[in-house]
Structure formats: structure tokens, C-alpha cells
Protein backbone atom coordinates (compact mmCIF):
# COMPACT_ATOMS: atom_id res chain seq x y z
CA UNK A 1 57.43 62.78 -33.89
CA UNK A 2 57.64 63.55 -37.22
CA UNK A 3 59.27 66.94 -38.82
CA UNK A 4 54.97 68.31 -39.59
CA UNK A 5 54.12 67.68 -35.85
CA UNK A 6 57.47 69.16 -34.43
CA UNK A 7 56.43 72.34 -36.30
CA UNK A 8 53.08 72.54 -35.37
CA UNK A 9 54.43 71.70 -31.64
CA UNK A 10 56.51 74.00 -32.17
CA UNK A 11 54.45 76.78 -33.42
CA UNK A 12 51.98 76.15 -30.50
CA UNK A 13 54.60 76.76 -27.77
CA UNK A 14 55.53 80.36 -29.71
CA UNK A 15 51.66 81.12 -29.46
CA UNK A 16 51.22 80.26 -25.87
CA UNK A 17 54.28 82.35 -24.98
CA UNK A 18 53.25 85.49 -27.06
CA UNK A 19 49.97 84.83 -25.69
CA UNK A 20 51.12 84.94 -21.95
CA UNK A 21 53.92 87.78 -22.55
CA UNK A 22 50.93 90.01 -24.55
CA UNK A 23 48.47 89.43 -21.14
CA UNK A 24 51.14 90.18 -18.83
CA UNK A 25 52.71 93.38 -20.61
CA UNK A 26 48.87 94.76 -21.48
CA UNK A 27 46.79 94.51 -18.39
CA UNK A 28 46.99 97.20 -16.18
CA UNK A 29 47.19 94.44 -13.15
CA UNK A 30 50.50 93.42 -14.46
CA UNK A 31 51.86 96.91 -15.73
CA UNK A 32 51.45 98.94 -12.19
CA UNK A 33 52.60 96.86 -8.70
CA UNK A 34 49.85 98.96 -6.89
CA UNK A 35 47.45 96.57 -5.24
CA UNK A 36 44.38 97.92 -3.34
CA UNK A 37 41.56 96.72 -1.09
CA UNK A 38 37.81 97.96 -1.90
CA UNK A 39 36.17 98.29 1.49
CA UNK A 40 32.72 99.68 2.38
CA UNK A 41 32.61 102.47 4.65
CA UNK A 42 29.85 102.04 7.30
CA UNK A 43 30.13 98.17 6.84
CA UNK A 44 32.14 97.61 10.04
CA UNK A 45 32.28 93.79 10.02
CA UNK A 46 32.90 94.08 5.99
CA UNK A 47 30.21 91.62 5.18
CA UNK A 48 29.59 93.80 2.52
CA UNK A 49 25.79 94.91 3.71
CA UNK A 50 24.76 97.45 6.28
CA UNK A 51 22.43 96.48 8.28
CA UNK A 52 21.56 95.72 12.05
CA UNK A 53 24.75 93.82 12.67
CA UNK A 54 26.70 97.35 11.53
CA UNK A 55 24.75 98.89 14.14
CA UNK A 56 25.99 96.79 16.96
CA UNK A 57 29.49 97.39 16.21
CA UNK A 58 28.97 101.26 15.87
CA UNK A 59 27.70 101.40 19.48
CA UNK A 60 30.97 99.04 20.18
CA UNK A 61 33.16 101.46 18.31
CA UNK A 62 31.26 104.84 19.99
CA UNK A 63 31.75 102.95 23.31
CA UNK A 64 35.75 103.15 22.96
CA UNK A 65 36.86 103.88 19.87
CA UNK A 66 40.18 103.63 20.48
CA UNK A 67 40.62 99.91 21.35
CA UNK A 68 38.68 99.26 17.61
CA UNK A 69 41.46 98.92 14.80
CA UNK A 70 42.41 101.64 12.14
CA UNK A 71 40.25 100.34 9.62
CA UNK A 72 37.00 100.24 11.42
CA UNK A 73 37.75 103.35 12.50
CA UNK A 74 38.19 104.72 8.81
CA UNK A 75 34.75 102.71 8.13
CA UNK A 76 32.74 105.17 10.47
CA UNK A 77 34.10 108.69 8.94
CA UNK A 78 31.38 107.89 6.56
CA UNK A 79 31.33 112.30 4.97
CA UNK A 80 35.38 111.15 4.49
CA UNK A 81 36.71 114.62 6.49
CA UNK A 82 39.26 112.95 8.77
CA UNK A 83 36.95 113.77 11.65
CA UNK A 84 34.66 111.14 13.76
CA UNK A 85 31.70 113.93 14.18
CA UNK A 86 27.97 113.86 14.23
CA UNK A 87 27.63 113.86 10.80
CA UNK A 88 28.63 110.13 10.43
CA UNK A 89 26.39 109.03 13.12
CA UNK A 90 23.12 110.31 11.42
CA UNK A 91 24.55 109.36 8.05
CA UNK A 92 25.31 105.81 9.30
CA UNK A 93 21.98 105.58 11.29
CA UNK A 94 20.18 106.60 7.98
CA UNK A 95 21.99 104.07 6.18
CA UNK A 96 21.42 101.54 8.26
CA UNK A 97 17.68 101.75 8.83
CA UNK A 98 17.19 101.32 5.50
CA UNK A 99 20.07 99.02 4.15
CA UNK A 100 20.30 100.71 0.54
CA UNK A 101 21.98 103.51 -0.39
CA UNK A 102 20.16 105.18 -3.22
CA UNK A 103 16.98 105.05 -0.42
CA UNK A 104 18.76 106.27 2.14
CA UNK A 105 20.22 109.79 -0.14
CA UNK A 106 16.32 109.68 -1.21
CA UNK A 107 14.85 109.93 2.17
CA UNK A 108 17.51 112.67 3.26
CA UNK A 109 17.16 114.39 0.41
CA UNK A 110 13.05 114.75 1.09
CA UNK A 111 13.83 116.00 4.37
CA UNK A 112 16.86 118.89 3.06
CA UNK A 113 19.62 116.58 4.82
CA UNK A 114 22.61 116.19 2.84
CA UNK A 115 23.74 112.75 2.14
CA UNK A 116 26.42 111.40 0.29
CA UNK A 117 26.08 109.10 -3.38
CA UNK A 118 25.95 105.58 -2.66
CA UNK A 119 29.31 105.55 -4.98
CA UNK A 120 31.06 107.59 -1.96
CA UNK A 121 30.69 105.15 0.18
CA UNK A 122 33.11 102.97 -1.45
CA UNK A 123 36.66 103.29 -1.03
CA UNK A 124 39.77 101.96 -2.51
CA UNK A 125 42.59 101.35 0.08
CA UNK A 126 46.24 100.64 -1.30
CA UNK A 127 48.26 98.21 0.74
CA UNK A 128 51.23 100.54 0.60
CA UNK A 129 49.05 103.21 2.08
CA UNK A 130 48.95 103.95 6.01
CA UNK A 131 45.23 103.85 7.44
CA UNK A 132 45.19 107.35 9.17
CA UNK A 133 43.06 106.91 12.57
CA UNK A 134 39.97 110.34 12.06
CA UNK A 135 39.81 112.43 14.42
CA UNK A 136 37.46 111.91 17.18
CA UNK A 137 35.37 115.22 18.08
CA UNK A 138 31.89 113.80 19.59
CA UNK A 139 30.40 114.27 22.90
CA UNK A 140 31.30 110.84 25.05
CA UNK A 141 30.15 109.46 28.40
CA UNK A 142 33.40 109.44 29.88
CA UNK A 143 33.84 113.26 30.14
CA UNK A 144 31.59 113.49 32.87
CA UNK A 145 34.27 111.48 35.42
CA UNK A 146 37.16 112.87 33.10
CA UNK A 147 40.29 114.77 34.94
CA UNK A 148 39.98 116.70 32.46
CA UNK A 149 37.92 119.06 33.03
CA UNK A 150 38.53 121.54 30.35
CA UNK A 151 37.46 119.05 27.76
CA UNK A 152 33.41 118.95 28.45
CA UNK A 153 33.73 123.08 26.95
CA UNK A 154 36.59 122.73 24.76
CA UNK A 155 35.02 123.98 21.05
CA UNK A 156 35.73 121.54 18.56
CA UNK A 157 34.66 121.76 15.06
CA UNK A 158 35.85 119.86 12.16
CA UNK A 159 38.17 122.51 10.41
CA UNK A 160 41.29 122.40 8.88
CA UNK A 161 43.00 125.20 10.10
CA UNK A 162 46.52 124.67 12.10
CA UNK A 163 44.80 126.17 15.61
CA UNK A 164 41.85 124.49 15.12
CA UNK A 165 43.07 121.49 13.75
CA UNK A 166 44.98 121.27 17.18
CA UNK A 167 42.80 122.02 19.34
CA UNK A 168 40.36 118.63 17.82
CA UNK A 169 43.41 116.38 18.17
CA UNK A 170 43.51 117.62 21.86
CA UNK A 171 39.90 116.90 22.29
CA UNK A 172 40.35 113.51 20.97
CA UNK A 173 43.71 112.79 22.80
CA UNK A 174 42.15 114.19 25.81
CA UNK A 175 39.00 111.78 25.57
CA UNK A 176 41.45 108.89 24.71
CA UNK A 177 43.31 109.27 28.27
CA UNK A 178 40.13 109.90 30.12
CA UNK A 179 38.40 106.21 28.52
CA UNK A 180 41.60 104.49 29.20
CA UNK A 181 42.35 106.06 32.77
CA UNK A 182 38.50 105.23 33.88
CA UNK A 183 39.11 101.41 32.70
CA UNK A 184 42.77 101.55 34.92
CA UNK A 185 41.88 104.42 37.87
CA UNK A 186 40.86 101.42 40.70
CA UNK A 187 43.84 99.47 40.17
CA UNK A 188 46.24 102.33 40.14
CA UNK A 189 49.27 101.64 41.95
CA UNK A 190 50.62 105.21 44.41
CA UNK A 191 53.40 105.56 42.81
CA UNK A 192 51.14 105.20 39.24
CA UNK A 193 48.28 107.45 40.90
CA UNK A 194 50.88 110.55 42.10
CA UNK A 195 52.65 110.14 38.56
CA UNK A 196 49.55 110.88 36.92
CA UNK A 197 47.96 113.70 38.91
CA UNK A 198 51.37 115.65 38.33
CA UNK A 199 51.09 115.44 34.62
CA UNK A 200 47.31 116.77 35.26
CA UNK A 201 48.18 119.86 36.74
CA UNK A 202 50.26 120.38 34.53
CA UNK A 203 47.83 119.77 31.42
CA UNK A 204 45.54 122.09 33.19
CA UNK A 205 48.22 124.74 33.15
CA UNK A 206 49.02 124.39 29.28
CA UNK A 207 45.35 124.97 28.82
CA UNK A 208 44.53 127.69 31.10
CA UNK A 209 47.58 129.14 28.69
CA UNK A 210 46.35 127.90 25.94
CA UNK A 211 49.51 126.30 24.72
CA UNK A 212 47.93 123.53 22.48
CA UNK A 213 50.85 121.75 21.41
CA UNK A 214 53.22 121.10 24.12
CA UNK A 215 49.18 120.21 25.84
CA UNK A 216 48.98 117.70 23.25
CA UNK A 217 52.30 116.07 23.45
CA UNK A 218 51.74 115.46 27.63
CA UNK A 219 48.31 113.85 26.49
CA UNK A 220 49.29 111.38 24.07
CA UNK A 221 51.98 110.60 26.90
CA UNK A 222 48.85 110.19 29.57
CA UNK A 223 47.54 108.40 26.87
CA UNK A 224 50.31 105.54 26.42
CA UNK A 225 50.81 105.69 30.22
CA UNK A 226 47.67 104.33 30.86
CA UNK A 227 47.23 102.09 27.91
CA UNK A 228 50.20 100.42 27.71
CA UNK A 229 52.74 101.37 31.03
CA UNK A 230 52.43 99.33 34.47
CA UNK A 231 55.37 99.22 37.03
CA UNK A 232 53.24 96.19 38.45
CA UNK A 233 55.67 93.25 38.69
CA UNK A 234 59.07 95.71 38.42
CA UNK A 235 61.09 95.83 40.55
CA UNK A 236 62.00 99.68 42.67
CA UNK A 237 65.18 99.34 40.29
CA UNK A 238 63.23 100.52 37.75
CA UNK A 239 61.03 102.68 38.60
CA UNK A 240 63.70 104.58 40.14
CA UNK A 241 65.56 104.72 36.66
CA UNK A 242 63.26 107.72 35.98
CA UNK A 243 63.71 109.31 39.51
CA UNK A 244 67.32 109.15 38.51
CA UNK A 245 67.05 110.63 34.91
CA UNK A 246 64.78 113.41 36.90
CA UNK A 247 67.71 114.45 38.99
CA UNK A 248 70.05 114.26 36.34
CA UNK A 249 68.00 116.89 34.67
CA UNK A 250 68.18 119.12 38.04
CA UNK A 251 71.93 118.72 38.20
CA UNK A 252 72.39 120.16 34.44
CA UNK A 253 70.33 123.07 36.11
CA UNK A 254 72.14 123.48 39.42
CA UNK A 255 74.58 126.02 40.89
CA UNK A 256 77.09 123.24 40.54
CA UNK A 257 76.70 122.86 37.65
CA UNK A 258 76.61 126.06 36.24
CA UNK A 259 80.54 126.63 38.22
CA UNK A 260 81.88 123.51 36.90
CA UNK A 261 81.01 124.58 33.31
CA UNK A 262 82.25 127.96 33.78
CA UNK A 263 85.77 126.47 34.93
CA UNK A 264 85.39 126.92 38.72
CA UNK A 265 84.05 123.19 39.95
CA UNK A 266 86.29 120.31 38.84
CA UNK A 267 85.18 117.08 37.35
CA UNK A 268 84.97 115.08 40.15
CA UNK A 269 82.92 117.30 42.24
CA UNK A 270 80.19 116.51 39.43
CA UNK A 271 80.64 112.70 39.63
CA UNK A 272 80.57 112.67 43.32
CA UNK A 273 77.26 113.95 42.96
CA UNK A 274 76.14 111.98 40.03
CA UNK A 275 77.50 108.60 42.17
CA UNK A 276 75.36 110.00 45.46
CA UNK A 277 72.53 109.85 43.30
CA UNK A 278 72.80 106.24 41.96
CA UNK A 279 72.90 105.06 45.49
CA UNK A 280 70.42 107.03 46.62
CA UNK A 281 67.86 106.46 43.30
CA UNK A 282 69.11 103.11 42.69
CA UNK A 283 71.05 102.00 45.30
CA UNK A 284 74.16 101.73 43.28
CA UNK A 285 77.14 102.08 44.65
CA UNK A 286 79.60 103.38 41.45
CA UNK A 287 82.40 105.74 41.65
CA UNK A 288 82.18 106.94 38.27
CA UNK A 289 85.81 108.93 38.56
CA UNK A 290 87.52 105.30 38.48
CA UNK A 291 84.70 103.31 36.93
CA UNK A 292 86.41 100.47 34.80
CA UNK A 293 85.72 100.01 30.98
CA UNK A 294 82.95 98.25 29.73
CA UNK A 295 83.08 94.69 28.92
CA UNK A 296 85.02 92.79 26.45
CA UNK A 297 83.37 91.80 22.75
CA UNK A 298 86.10 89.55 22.77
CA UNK A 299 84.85 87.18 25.47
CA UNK A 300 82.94 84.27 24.30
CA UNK A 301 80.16 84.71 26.69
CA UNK A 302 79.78 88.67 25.52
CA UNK A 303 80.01 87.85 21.72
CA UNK A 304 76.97 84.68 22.55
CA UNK A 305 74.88 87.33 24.18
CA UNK A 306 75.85 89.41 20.92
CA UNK A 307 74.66 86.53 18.42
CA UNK A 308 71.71 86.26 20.16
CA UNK A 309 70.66 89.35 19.64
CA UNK A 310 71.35 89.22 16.05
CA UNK A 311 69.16 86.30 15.66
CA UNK A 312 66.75 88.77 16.80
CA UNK A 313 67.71 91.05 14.45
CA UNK A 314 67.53 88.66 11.51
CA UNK A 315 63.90 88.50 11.65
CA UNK A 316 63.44 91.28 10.35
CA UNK A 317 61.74 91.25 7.05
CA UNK A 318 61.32 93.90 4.04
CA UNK A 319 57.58 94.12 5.22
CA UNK A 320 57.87 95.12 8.90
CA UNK A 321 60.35 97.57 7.42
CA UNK A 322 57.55 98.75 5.03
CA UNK A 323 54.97 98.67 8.02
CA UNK A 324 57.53 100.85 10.32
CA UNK A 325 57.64 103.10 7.49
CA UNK A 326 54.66 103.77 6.96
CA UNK A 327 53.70 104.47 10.57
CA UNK A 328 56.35 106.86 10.92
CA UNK A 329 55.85 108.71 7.78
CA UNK A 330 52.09 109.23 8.30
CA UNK A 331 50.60 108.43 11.64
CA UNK A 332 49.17 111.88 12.87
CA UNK A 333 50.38 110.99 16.94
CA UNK A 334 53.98 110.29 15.91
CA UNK A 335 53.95 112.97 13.55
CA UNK A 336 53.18 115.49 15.78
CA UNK A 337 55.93 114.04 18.60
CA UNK A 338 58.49 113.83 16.17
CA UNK A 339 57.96 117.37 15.22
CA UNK A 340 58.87 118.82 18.23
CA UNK A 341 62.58 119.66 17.30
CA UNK A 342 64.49 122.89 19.08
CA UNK A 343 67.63 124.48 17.18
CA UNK A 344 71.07 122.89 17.82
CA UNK A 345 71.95 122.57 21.78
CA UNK A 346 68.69 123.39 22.84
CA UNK A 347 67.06 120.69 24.21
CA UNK A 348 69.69 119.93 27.07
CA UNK A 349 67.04 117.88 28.88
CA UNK A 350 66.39 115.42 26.21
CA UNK A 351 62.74 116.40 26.19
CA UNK A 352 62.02 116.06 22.87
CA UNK A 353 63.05 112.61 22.50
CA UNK A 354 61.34 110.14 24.30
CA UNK A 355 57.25 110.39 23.10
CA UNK A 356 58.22 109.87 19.53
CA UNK A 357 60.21 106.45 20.53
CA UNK A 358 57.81 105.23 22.95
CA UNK A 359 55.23 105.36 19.64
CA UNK A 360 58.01 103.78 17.94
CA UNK A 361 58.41 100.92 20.11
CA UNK A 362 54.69 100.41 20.50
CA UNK A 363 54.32 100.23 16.90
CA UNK A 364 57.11 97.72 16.37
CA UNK A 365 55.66 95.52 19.16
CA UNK A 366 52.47 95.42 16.85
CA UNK A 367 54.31 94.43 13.62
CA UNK A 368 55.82 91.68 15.97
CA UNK A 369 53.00 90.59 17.97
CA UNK A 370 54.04 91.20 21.53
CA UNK A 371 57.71 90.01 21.35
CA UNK A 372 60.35 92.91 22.93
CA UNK A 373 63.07 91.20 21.93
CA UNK A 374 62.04 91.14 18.12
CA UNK A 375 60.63 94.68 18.58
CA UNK A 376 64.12 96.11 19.49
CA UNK A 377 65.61 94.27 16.73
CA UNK A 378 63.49 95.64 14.08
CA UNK A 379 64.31 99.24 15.97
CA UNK A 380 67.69 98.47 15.91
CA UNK A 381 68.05 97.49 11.77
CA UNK A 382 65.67 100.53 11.31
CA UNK A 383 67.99 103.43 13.08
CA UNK A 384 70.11 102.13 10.40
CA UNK A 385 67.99 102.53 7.54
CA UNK A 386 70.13 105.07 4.94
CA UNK A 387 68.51 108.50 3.58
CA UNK A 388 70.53 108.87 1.32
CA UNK A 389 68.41 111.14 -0.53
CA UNK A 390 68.00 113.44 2.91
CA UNK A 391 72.41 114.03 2.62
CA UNK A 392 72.12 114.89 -0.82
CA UNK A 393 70.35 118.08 0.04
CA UNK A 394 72.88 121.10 0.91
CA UNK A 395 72.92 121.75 4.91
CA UNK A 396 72.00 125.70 3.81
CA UNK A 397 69.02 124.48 2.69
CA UNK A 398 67.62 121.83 5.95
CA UNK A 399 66.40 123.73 9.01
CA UNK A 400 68.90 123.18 11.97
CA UNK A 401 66.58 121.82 13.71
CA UNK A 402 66.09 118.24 11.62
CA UNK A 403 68.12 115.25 12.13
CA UNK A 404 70.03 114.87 9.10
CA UNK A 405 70.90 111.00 9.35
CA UNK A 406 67.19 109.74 9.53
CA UNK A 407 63.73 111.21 9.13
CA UNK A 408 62.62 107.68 10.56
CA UNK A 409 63.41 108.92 13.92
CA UNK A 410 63.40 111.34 16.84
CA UNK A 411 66.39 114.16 16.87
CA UNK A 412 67.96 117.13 17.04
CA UNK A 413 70.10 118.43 14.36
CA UNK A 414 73.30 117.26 16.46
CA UNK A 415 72.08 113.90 17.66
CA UNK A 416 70.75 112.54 14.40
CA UNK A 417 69.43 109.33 15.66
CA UNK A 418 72.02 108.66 17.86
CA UNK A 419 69.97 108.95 21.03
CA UNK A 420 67.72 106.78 19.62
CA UNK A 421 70.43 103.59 19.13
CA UNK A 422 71.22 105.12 23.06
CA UNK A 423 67.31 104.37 23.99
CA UNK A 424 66.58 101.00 22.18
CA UNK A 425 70.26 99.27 22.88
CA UNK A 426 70.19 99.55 26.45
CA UNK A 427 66.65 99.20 26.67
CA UNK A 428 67.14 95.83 25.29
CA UNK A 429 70.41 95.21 27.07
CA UNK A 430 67.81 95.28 30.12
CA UNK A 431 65.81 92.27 28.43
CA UNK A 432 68.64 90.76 27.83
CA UNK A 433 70.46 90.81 30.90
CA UNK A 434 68.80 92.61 33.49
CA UNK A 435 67.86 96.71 33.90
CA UNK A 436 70.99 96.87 37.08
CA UNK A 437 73.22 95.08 34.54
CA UNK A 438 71.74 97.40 31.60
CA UNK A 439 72.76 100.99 33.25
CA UNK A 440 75.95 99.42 34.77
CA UNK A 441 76.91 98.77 31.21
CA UNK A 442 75.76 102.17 30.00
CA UNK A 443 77.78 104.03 32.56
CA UNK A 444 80.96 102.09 32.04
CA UNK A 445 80.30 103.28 28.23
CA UNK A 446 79.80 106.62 28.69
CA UNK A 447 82.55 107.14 31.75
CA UNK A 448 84.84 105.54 28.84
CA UNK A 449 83.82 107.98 26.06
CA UNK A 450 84.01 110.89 28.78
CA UNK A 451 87.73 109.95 29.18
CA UNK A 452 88.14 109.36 25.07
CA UNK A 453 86.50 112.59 24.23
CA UNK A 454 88.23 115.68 25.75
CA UNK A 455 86.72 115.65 29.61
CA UNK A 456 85.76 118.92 29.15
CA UNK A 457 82.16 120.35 30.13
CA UNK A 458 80.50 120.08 26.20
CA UNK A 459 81.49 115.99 26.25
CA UNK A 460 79.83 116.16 30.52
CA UNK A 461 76.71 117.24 29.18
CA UNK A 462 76.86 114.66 26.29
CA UNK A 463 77.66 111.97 28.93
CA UNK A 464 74.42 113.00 31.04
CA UNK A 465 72.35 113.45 27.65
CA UNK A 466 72.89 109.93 26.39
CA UNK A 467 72.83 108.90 30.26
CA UNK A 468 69.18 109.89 30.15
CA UNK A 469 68.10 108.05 26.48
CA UNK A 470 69.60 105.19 27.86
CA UNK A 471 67.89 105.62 31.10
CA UNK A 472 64.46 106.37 29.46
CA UNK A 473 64.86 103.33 26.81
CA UNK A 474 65.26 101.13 30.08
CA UNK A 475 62.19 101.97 31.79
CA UNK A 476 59.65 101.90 29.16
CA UNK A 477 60.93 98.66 27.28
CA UNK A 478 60.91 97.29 31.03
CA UNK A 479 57.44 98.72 31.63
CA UNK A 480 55.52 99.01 28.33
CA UNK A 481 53.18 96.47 27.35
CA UNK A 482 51.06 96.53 24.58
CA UNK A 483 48.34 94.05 25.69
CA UNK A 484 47.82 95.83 28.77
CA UNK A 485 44.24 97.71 28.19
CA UNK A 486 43.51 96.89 25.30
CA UNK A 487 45.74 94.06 23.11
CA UNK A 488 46.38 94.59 19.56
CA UNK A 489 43.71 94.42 17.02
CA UNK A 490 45.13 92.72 13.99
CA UNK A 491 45.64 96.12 11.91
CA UNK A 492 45.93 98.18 14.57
């Protein structure tokens, strides 16, 4: 190649680069990393028409709208108010009779309906965005055989404020237990069937004292009850791990109780009775005064057990992080569950703790599809995930209420999301091992920290607080599964 040609060569690689760096600097695609779906609303199998096929998958949808995915649901809140409500079924029936937009505003207009531009009906979604499920306030077949009663004259109107905003998430949680209980009400195990009527009369009391909140957190636990929790196939073990977390919650309560904090009961008088009930819930047979330490890191078939759950771990990816993230920083259910804080040292029971991890662990089942084991190791690398940001604000300033560590996760100001690593570690020490070898483990722990920690009556209560995470993270990794009722629509 001569010295002419190298130039020219030469000159047309410098043109092709300038060309390629001017593009990718100067088109908006390449100067913003925002990337966003256009999606129809009304066009539920996103064909991108509406027409009779639309229609079939409404009635689907209207039929149980809560085993449809996110998206579809987003599709039907055609006036875009967060609400599923009659005004989206005549707008969508409109629509659809007529396939066309601009005809469809025309015709409503002639009869004084409003209606909205055919431009409103399109919607851009951003894949970092969370699709928030609307708010389901229609009338629905399965109030008539609800348990709920209360629902078929509950007022609900799409509104936004607080009280009323609550009360339409109750209507909607409400009418999501009573579809899912109706599908699961003939195959009810007793044990199942007694568990549930308890937590009705107690809904019915919340609402005969209209106390819409704590009514709304014992629905959307009816509500994951029956569409994801069966004891079928478990053994008494553990279903008795929640008998036993039960009558720990009595004993922090008791007359015993009460003397041994105030000085006048010694230590062992409240093992004894914490070791009666193991044997008696769980047929354990544990003196907890001399329990031994828990087992050794150090022993090759510990540490193996160990690397296998790091494997676990590993597959974790930046995406299910982002996809955890997002659930937890917008979806409305885990929202409200996660809000229910108490100032420091008030929630002895360990109330406030479970609902928001049970929607935790559902969700990361979803990101990976059915697997427990992977699901606790994404829960695992997320309690870990650093705030940073949440420290660098003055204590004065936080409410005492708010887990400083993590706003990822369930917790009081003094737990931080400690009784979360409690619920998912032992939890998946029962998949691991077994749910006997699982609470063995956690005792021996917590009998060891006991000793390490004062053994004084502040560090007892600690020992029955994380006794009960651990006990609750047992029984619903043990018990939950997400296929159950309804499986797990792709986006979902």
C-alpha cells in the first residue's frame, strides 16, 4: 500500500470513529441508561389491538384478579387512578366494542360519558420502575360465600385520603382472602380450618372497632396463608414450632415472668419452663441450663454444609438485587407491613416482624423461580446490603422507631435487621438439615449468647425474642410455597 492509500485509509478510519463517537455521545438513547417499555392499557394479551380476544381475558382477570400478573393488572386501570373500579370496565367495554379509540371517546362523548384521549391509553413503563398492583374496589361473586361478612357493606370509593385510602386496600385484601380461601376451603386440613377461623374473629373484631390497619395487616396474612401456606406433607414438628413460639409469647407475659425480671425468680426456674415446653410442643427433650455450645465451624463436615450454602449464595446476581429492591421500596402490601414499627422495646412479642418477611421471602422465591434454597441466599446477601446513606443522617433526626442498618427490611430501632438474619438463617438451616436439627442449633446459639451476654433479664428477653424469629423463619420457609394456588406468573 502505497503512502496516498495509507492516508486515505487512514483518514477513513478517523471518519468512521468520529462518526460512531458523534452517534453515541448525541442520541438521547445513548446519553440517558433509562430504557422503557410502551404498553397499551386495555390490550391484555399486548397484541397491540383491542378487540374480542381483550375481552376474554378481562372476564379472566375480573374472575380472580389476583392470580393475573402485575402488568395485566396495570393494563385494566384503564382512567390510570390506582384503583380497579367501574370506571375501567365501561371504559374497556366501550373500547372494545368498537376497536378504535378516537370512536370510542366519540360515542361517549355523544352520550355525556367521559372518556379518556386515545393518547392516554398509552403508557411508557421503565424497566427500573416497580409495576404497582391497583387497587381492587368492585363488587365480586365471591362475597356472597365470603367470611367476611363486613365486606359486602364496606364503602369503598376511589379516594386518596389516608382513611379512605385504607379502608379500599382492606376491601381489596379482604376480597383477595375470600377468592383464595373459596378455591382452598374443601381441602382444609383441622388444624388449617381452626387456624383460620381464629384469625376471623378476630378480623371481625378490628372492624366492629374500626381499627383499619392492624385489620389490614391480619388480612394480607389470611391472604398468604391461603395462597401460599400448607402444613400438608410436614411433619407435627413443625407445625408445633408455632405452638411453641405462642407459648413463648405467654411466658414473657406470665406471673413468672414478671418475678424473675423483678429479681425474685432465678434463671433456671425460667428454663425449666421454657424446656417443659419443648417437650411438650415439640417433644424435645433439652435442658437449656446445661445445653452444650453449638457446633464447630471448624469441622469439615460443618464448614461443607457452610460452602454449600454459599454456592447458594453466589447466585445471586446485580438484577435479583435490583428486583428485591424494587419490591421492597414500592410494593403497597410490603409497604404497609413494614411500616408497622413501635418505639424502642416495644414490641416484646416480635409482632411486627414476621408479615413483612413472609412478603420478602415470597418475593425472592419469584425472582428465583421456586428454589428455597436460592431464595434464602438472595435474603441472606440482601440483609447485608449497606445504607450507607441511611447512617449518615444524625440519630436526632430518624424516628426511634426505624431500623437504622437497613430500610430493605423489617425492624425495630434496636434490632435493625438482625431478626431478620435470625428468621432466614435458621429457616434455611431447616432446608438444609432438617427443622429438629434447625431449632436445636438455634437454642445451643442463643443458650451460648445468654451465658456471653450478662444472664441478666434484658439479654432473657433477647434470647426468647430471637428464639421466636428463628422459630417463625422455620415454619414458613418449611411451609410456604409459592405454586400452591396459584404459581407464579412470569412478572408477577
Amino acid at each position: 500500500m502505497n503512502g496516498k492509500k495509507l492516508r486515505i485509509f487512514l483518514y477513513g478510519i478517523l471518519i468512521a470513529v468520529s462518526a460512531t463517537a458523534t452517534t453515541y455521545y448525541t442520541l438521547p438513547v445513548h446519553r440517558i441508561g433509562m430504557h422503557s417499555e410502551l404498553i397499551m392499557l386495555g390490550d391484555l394479551n399486548g397484541d397491540h389491538a383491542w378487540d374480542e380476544k381483550d375481552v376474554v381475558l378481562l372476564h379472566r382477570f375480573l374472575a380472580n384478579p389476583y392470580a393475573r400478573p402485575r402488568l395485566e393488572a396495570l393494563k385494566v386501570d384503564a382512567n390510570r387512578n390506582g384503583f380497579i373500579d367501574d370506571e375501567d370496565i365501561r371504559i374497556l367495554e366501550r373500547l372494545y366494542a368498537v376497536g378504535d379509540p378516537y370512536k370510542a371517546r366519540t360515542d361517549a362523548i355523544v352520550t355525556r360519558l367521559s372518556f379518556p384521549y386515545p393518547r392516554e391509553f398509552f403508557l411508557y413503563l421503565p424497566s427500573s420502575e416497580y409495576t404497582q398492583r391497583p387497587t381492587m374496589i368492585l363488587d365480586h361473586p365471591a362475597l356472597v360465600r365470603s367470611p367476611l361478612p363486613f365486606l359486602r357493606t364496606m364503602a369503598r370509593e376511589p379516594r386518596t385520603l389516608y382513611r379512605d385510602r385504607l379502608q379500599a386496600e382492606v376491601y381489596d385484601e379482604g376480597l383477595r382472602f375470600s377468592i383464595a380461601y373459596g378455591l382452598r376451603r374443601a381441602n382444609l386440613l383441622p388444624v388449617e380450618r381452626e387456624y383460620v377461623l381464629r384469625k376471623l374473629k378476630r378480623c371481625e373484631a378490628l372492624w366492629s372497632e374500626h381499627d383499619l390497619f392492624p385489620l389490614l395487616m391480619m388480612l394480607i396474612e389470611l391472604s398468604e396463608d391461603a395462597e401460599t401456606l400448607t402444613v400438608k406433607g410436614q411433619t407435627h414438628f413443625v407445625a408445633g414450632t408455632l405452638i411453641f413460639r405462642d407459648h413463648l409469647r405467654e411466658l414473657q407475659e406470665s406471673p413468672l415472668y414478671r418475678e424473675y425480671s423483678a429479681g425474685r425468680q432465678p434463671t433456671s426456674a425460667v428454663f425449666r419452663k421454657m424446656s417443659d415446653l419443648l417437650r411438650r410442643d415439640l417433644g424435645l427433650e433439652m435442658n437449656l441450663e446445661t445445653l452444650a455450645p453449638p457446633r464447630d465451624m471448624l469441622k469439615l463436615r460443618n464448614y461443607s454444609d457452610r460452602a454449600v450454602w454459599q454456592y447458594f449464595k453466589s447466585t445471586t446476581t446485580r438484577q435479583d438485587f435490583m428486583k428485591l429492591s424494587l419490591f421492597a421500596q414500592h410494593d403497597r402490601r410490603y409497604l404497609r407491613a413494614v411500616a408497622r414499627t413501635t418505639p424502642k422495646h416495644a414490641d416484646m412479642p416480635l409482632e411486627n416482624h414476621n408479615l413483612p418477611m413472609v412478603l420478602l421471602y415470597r418475593e425472592a422465591m419469584r425472582i428465583k423461580p421456586g428454589d428455597k434454597r436460592a431464595a434464602v441466599g438472595l435474603l441472606d446477601e440482601a440483609v447485608r446490603i449497606p445504607f450507607a446513606w441511611v447512617k449518615s443522617i444524625p440519630r436526632t433526626q430518624l424516628p426511634s422507631s426505624i431500623a437504622l442498618e437497613n430500610f430493605l427490611l423489617p425492624g425495630n430501632k434496636e434490632d435493625g435487621p438482625d431478626k431478620s438474619r435470625h428468621w432466614n438463617v435458621f429457616g434455611g438451616i431447616a432446608i438444609y438439615k432438617s427443622p429438629e436439627e434447625s431449632v436445636r442449633l438455634a437454642l445451643a446459639r442463643e443458650v451460648k449468647d445468654y451465658r456471653e451476654e450478662g444472664r441478666n433479664p434484658a439479654v432473657m428477653s433477647e434470647f426468647i425474642r430471637d428464639t421466636m424469629a428463628n422459630l417463625n423463619g422455620v415454619y414458613h420457609i418449611m411451609t410456604i410455597n409459592p405454586h400452591l394456588l396459584y404459581g407464579l406468573p412470569a412478572d408477577e
